[in-house]
N, C-alpha and C. Protein backbone atom coordinates (compact mmCIF):
# COMPACT_ATOMS: atom_id res chain seq x y z
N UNK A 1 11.16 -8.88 13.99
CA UNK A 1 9.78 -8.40 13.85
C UNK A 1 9.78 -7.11 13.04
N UNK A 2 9.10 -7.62 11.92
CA UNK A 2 8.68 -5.76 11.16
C UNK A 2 7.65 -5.04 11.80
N UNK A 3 8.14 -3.90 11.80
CA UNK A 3 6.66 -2.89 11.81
C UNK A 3 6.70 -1.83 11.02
N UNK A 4 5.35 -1.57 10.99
CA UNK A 4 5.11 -0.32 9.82
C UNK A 4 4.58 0.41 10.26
N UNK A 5 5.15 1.85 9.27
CA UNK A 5 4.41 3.22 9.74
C UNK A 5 3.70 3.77 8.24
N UNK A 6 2.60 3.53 7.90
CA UNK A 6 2.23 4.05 7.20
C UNK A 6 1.73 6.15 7.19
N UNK A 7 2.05 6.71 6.04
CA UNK A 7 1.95 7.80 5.79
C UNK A 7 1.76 8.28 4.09
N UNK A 8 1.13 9.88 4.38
CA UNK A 8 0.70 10.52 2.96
C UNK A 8 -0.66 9.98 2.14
N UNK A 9 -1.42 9.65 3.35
CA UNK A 9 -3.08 10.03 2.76
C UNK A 9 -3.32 11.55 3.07
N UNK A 10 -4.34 11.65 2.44
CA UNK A 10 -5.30 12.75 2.60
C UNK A 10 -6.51 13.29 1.97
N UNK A 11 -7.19 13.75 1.89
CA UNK A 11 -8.36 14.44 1.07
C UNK A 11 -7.75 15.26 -0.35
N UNK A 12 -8.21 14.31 -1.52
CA UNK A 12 -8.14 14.78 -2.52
C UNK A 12 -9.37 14.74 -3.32
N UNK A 13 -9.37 15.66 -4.75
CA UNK A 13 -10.39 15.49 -5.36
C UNK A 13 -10.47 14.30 -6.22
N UNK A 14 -11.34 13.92 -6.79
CA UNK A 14 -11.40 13.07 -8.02
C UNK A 14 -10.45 13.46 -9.38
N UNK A 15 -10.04 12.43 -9.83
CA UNK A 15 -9.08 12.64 -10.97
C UNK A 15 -7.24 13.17 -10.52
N UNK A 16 -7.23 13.52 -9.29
CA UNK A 16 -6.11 13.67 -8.50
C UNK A 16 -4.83 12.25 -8.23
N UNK A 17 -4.09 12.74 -7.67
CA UNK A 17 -3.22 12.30 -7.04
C UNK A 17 -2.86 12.08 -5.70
N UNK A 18 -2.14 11.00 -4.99
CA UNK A 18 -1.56 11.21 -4.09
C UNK A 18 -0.27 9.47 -3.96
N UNK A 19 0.78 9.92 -3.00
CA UNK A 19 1.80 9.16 -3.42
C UNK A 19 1.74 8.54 -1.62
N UNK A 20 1.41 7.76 -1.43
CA UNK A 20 1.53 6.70 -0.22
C UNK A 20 3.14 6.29 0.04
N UNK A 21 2.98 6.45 1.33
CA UNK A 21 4.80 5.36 1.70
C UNK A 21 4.43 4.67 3.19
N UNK A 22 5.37 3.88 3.10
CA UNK A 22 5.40 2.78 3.96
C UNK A 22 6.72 2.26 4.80
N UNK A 23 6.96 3.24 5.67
CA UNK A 23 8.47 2.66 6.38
C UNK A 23 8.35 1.42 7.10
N UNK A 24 9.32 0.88 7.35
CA UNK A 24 9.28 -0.51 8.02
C UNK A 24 10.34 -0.48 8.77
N UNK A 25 10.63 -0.52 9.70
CA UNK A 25 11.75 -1.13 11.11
C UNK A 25 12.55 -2.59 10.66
N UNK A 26 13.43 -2.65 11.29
CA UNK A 26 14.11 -4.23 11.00
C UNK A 26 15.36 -4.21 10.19
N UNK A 27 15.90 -5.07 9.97
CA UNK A 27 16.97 -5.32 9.07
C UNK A 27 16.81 -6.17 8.16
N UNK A 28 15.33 -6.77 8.45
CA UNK A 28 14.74 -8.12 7.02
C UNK A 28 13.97 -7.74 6.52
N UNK A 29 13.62 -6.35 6.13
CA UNK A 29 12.38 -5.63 5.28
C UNK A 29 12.85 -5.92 4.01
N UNK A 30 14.35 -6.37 3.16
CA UNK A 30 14.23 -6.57 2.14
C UNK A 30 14.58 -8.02 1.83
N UNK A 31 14.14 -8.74 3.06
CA UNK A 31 13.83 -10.34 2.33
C UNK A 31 12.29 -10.67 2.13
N UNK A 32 11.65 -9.92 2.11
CA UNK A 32 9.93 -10.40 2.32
C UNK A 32 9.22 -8.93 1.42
N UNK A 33 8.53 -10.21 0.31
CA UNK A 33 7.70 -9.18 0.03
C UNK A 33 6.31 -7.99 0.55
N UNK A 34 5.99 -6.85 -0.02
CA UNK A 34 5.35 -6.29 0.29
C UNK A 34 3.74 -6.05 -0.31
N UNK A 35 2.93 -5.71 0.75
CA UNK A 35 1.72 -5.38 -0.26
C UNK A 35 0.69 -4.17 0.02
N UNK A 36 -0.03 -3.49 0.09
CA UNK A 36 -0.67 -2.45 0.07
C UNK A 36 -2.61 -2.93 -0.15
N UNK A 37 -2.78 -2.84 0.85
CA UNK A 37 -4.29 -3.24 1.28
C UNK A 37 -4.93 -2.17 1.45
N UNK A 38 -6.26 -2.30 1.08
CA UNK A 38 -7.26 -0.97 2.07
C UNK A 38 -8.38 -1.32 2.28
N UNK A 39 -9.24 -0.66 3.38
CA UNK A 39 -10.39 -1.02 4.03
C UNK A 39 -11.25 0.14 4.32
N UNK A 40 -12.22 -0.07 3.39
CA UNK A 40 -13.30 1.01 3.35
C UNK A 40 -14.37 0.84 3.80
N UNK A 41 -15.42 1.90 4.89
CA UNK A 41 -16.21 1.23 5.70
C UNK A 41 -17.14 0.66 5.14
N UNK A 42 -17.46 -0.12 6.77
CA UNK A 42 -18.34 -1.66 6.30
C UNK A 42 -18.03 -2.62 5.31
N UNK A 43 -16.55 -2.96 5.11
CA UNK A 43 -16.00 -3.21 3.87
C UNK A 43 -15.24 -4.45 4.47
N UNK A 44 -15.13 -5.32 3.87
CA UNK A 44 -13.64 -6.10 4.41
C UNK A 44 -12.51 -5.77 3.91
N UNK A 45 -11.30 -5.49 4.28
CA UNK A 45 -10.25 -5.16 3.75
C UNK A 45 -9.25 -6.14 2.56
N UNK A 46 -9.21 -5.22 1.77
CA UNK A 46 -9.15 -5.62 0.26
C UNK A 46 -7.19 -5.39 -0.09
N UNK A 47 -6.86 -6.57 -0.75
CA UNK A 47 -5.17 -6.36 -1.39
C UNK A 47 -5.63 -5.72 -2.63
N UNK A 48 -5.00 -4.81 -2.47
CA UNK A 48 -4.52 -3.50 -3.62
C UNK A 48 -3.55 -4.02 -4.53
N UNK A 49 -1.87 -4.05 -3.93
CA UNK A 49 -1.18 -3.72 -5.08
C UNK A 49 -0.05 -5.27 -4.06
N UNK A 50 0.81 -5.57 -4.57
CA UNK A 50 2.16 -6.35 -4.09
C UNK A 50 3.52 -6.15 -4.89
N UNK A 51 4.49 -6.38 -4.45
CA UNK A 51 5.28 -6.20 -5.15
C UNK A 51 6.36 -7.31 -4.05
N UNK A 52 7.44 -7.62 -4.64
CA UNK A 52 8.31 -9.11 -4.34
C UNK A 52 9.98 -8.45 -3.65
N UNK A 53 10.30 -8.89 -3.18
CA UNK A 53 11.61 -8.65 -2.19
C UNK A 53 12.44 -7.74 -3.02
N UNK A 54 12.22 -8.04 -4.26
CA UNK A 54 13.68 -7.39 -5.16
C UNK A 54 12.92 -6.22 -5.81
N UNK A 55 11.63 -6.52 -6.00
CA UNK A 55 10.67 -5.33 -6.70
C UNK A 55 11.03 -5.21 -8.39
N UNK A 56 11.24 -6.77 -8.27
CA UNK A 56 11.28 -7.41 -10.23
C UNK A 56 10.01 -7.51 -10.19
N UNK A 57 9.03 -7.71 -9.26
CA UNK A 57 7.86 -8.28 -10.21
C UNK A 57 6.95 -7.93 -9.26
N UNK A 58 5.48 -7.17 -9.83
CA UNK A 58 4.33 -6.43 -9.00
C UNK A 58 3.23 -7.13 -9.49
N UNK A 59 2.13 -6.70 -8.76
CA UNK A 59 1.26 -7.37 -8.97
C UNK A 59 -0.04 -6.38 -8.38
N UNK A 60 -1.24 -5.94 -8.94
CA UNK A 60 -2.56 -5.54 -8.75
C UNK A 60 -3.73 -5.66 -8.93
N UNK A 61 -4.41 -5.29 -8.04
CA UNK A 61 -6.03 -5.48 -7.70
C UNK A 61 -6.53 -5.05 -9.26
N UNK A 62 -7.58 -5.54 -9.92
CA UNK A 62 -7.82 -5.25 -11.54
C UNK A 62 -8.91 -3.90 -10.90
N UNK A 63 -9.21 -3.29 -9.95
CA UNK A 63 -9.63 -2.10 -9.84
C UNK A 63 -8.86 -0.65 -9.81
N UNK A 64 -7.77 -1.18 -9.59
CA UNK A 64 -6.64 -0.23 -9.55
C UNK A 64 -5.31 0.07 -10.67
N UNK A 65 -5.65 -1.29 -11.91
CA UNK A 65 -4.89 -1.44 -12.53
C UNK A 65 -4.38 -0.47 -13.51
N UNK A 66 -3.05 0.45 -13.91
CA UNK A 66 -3.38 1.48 -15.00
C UNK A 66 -3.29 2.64 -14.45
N UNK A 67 -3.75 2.79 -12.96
CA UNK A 67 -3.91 4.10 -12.11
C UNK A 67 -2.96 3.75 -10.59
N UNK A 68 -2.54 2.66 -10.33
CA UNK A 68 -1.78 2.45 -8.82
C UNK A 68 -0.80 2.25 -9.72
N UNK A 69 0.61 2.48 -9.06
CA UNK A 69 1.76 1.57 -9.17
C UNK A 69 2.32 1.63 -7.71
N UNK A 70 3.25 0.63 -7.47
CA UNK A 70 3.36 -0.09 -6.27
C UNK A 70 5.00 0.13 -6.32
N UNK A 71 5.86 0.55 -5.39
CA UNK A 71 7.62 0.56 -5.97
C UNK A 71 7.96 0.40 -4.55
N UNK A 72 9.13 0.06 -4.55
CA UNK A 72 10.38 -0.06 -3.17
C UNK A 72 11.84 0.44 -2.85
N UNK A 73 11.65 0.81 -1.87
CA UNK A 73 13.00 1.31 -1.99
C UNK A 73 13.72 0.18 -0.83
N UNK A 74 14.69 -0.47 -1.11
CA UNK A 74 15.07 -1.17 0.16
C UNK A 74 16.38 -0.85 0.87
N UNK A 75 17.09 0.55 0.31
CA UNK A 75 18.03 0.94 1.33
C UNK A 75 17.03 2.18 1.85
N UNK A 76 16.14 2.56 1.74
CA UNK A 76 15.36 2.86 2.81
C UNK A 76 14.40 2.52 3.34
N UNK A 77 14.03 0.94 3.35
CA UNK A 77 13.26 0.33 4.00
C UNK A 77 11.93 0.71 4.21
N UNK A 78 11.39 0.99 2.62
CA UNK A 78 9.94 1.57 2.16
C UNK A 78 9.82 1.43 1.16
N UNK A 79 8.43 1.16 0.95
CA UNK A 79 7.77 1.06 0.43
C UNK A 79 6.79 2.02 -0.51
N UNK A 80 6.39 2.11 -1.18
CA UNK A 80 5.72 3.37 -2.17
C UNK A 80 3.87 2.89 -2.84
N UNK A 81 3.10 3.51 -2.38
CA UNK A 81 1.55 3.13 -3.44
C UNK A 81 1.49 4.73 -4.09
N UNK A 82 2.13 5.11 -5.41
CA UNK A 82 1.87 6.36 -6.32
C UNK A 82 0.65 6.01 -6.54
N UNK A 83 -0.60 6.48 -6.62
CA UNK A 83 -2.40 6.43 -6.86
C UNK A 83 -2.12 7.43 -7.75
N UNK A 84 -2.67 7.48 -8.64
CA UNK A 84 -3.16 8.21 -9.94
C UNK A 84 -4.51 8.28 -10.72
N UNK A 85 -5.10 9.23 -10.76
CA UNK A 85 -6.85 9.49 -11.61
C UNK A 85 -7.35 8.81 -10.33
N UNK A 86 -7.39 8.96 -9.05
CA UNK A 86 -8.55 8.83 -8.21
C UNK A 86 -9.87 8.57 -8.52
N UNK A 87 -10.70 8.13 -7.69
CA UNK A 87 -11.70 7.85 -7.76
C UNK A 87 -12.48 8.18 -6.61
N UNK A 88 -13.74 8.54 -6.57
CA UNK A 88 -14.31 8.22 -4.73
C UNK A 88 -14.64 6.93 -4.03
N UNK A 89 -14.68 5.55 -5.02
CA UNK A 89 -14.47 4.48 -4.80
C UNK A 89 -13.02 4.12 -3.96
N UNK A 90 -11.71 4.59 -4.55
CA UNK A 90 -10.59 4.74 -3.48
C UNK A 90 -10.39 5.19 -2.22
N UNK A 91 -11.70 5.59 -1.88
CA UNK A 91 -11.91 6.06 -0.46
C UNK A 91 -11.74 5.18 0.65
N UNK A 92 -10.71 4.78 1.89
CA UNK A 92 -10.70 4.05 2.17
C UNK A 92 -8.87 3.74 3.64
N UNK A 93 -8.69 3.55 4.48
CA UNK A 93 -7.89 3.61 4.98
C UNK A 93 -6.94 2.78 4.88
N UNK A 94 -5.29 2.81 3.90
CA UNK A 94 -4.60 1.90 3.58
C UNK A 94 -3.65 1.46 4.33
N UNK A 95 -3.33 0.60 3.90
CA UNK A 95 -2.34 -0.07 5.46
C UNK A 95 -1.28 -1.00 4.03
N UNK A 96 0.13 -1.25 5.00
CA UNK A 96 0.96 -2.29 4.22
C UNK A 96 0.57 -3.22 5.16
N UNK A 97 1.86 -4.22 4.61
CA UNK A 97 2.54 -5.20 5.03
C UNK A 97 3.29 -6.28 4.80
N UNK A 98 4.24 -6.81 5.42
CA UNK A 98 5.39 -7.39 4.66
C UNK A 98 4.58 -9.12 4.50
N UNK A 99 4.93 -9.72 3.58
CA UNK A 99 4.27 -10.96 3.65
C UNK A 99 5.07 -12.11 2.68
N UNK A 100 4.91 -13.04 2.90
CA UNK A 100 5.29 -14.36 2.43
C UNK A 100 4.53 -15.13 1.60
N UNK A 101 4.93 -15.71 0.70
CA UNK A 101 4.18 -16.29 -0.44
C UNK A 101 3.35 -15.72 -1.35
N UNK A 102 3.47 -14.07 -1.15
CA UNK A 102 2.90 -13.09 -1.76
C UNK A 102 1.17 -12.89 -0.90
N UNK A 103 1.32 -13.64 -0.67
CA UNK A 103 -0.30 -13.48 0.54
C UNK A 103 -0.04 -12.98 2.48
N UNK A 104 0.94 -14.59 2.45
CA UNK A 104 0.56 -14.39 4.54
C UNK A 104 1.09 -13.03 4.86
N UNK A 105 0.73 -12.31 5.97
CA UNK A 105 1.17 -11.33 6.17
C UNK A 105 2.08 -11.47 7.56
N UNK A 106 3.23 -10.90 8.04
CA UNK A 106 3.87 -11.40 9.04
C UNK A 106 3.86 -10.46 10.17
N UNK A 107 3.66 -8.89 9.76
CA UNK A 107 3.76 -8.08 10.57
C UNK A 107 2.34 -8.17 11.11
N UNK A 108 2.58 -7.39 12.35
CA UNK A 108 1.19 -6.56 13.44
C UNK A 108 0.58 -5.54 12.07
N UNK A 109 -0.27 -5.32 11.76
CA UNK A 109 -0.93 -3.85 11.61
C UNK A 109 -1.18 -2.57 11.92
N UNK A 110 -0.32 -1.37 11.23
CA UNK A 110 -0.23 -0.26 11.51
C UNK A 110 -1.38 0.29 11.61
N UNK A 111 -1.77 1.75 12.02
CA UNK A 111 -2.55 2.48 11.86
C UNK A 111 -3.00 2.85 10.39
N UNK A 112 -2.60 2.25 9.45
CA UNK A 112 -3.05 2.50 8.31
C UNK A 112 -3.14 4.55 7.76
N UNK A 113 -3.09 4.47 6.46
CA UNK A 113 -3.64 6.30 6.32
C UNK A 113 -4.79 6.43 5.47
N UNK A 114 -5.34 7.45 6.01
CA UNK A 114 -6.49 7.74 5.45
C UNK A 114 -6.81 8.50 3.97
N UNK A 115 -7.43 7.85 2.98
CA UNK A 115 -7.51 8.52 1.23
C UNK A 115 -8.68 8.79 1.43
N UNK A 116 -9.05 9.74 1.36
CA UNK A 116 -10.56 10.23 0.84
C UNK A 116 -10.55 10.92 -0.11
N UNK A 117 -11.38 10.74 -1.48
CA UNK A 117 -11.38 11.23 -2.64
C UNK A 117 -13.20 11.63 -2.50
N UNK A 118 -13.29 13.03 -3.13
CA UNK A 118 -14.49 13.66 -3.18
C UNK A 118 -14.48 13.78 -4.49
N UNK A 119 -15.84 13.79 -4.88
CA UNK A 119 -16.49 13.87 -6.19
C UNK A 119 -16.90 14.87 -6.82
C-alpha cells in the first residue's frame, strides 16, 4: 500500500513560484506511475500533470502547459509539481497519487497542500 504526504503549498503572488513534493511510503513507488491533481472550491477535482514509473514520459493539463513541470525522484520516493508564472486560477488544494494506466489511482488520498495565488 502507498501513501502520500503531500507538501510546499502556500500563499503566493501572481506571476510567482512555488515547487510542490510528494513523498510516498512503500517499496513499489517506483513501479507505478504518478500524477498531480487539484481541487478548487466547488470544483471537481481536476488531473494536472502525470508522469510514468521511469519519468521518460510526462504528460499535462493544457491549462498548465509551459508553466507546470512534473519530475521524480525514485531513490527518494517523490515526486515533484515545479508551478511557474502562477495564476489566481491555480488556486486550489493539490494532492498526488500513484496510479495505473496513467489514470486509476491506487492509493488512499492525502491531505493534499494548499496554493493560493493572489492577484
Amino acid at each position: 500500500q502507498v501513501q502520500l504526504l503531500e507538501s510546499g503549498g502556500g500563499l503566493v503572488q501572481a506571476g510567482g513560484s512555488l515547487r510542490l513534493s510528494c513523498a510516498a511510503s512503500g517499496r513499489t513507488f517506483s513501479r507505478y506511475g504518478m500524477n498531480w491533481y487539484r481541487q478548487a472550491p466547488g470544483k471537481e477535482r481536476e488531473l494536472v500533470a502525470g508522469i510514468t514509473s521511469t519519468g521518460g514520459s510526462t504528460n499535462y493539463a493544457d491549462s498548465v502547459k509551459g508553466r507546470f513541470t512534473i519530475s521524480r525522484d525514485n531513490a527518494k520516493n517523490t515526486v515533484y509539481l515545479q508551478m511557474n508564472s502562477l495564476k489566481p486560477e491555480d488556486t486550489a488544494v493539490y494532492y498526488c497519487n500513484a496510479v495505473v494506466g496513467g489514470t486509476y489511482t491506487i492509493a488512499s488520498w492525502g491531505q493534499g497542500t494548499q496554493v493560493t495565488v493572489s492577484s
